[in-house]
Protein backbone atom coordinates (compact mmCIF):
# COMPACT_ATOMS: atom_id res chain seq x y z
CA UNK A 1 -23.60 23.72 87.91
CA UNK A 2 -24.65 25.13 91.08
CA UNK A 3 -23.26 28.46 91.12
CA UNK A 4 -24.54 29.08 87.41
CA UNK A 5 -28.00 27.95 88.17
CA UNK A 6 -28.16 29.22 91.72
CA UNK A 7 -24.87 30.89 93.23
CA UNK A 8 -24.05 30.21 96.73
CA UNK A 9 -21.67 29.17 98.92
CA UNK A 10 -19.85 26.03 99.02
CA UNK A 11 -21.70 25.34 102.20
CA UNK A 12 -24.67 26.34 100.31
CA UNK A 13 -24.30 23.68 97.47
CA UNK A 14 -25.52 20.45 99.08
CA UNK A 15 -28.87 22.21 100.65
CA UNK A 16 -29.47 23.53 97.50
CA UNK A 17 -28.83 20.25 95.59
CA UNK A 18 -31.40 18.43 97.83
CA UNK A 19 -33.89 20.68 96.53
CA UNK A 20 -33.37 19.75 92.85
CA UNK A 21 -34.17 16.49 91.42
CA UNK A 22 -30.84 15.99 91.32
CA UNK A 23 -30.23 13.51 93.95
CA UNK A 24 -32.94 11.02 92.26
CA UNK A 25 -32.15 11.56 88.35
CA UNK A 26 -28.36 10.60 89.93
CA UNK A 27 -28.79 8.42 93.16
CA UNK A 28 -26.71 11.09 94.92
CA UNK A 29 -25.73 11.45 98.56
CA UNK A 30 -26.73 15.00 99.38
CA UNK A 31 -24.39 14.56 102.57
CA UNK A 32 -21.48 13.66 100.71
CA UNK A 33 -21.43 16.62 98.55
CA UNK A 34 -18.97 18.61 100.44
CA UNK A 35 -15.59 20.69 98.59
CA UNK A 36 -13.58 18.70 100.69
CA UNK A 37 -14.73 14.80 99.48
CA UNK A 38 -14.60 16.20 96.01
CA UNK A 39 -10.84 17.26 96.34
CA UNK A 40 -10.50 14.55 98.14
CA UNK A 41 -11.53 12.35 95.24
CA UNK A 42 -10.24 14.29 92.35
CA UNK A 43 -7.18 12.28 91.98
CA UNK A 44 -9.26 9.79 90.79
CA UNK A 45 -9.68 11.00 87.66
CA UNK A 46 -6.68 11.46 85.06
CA UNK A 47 -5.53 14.18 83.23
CA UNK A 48 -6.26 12.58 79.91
CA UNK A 49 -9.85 12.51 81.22
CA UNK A 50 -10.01 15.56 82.85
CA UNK A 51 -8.94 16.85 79.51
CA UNK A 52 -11.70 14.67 78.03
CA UNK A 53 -14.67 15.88 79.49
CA UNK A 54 -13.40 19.71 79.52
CA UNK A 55 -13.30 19.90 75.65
CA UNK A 56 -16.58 17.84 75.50
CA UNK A 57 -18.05 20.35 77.89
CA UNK A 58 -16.34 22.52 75.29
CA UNK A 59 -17.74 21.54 72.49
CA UNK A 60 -21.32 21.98 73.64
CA UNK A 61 -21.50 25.01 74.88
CA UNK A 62 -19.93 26.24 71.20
CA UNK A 63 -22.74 24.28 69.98
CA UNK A 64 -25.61 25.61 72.23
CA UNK A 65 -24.24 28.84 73.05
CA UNK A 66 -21.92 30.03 70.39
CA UNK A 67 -19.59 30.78 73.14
């Protein structure tokens, strides 16, 4: 989301985030949101989910885009 609204680095990502309204809308950390808590944490989700949300994600850009 970050790098296609506003590329940076991955260093970059949590500075920019905490401009946004992202961290209220979501009740997110800013300091948490580092590449290496979200590998970290990535096991967390399954394949079958993973798979899940990547055709949903899918889906709408078909829809909005026509991709």
């Amino acid at each position: 989301m970050g790098r296609a609204a506003h590329p940076t680095s991955k260093r970059g990502f949590a500075p920019w985030v905490a401009t946004t309204t992202i961290p209220r809308l979501f009740q997110v950390d800013v300091e948490q949101l580092t590449s290496a808590l979200f590998w970290d944490r990535m096991d967390r989700v399954s394949p079958k989910t993973l798979r899940a949300i990547e055709a949903r994600i899918m889906a709408r850009a078909v829809q909005e885009f026509g991709v």
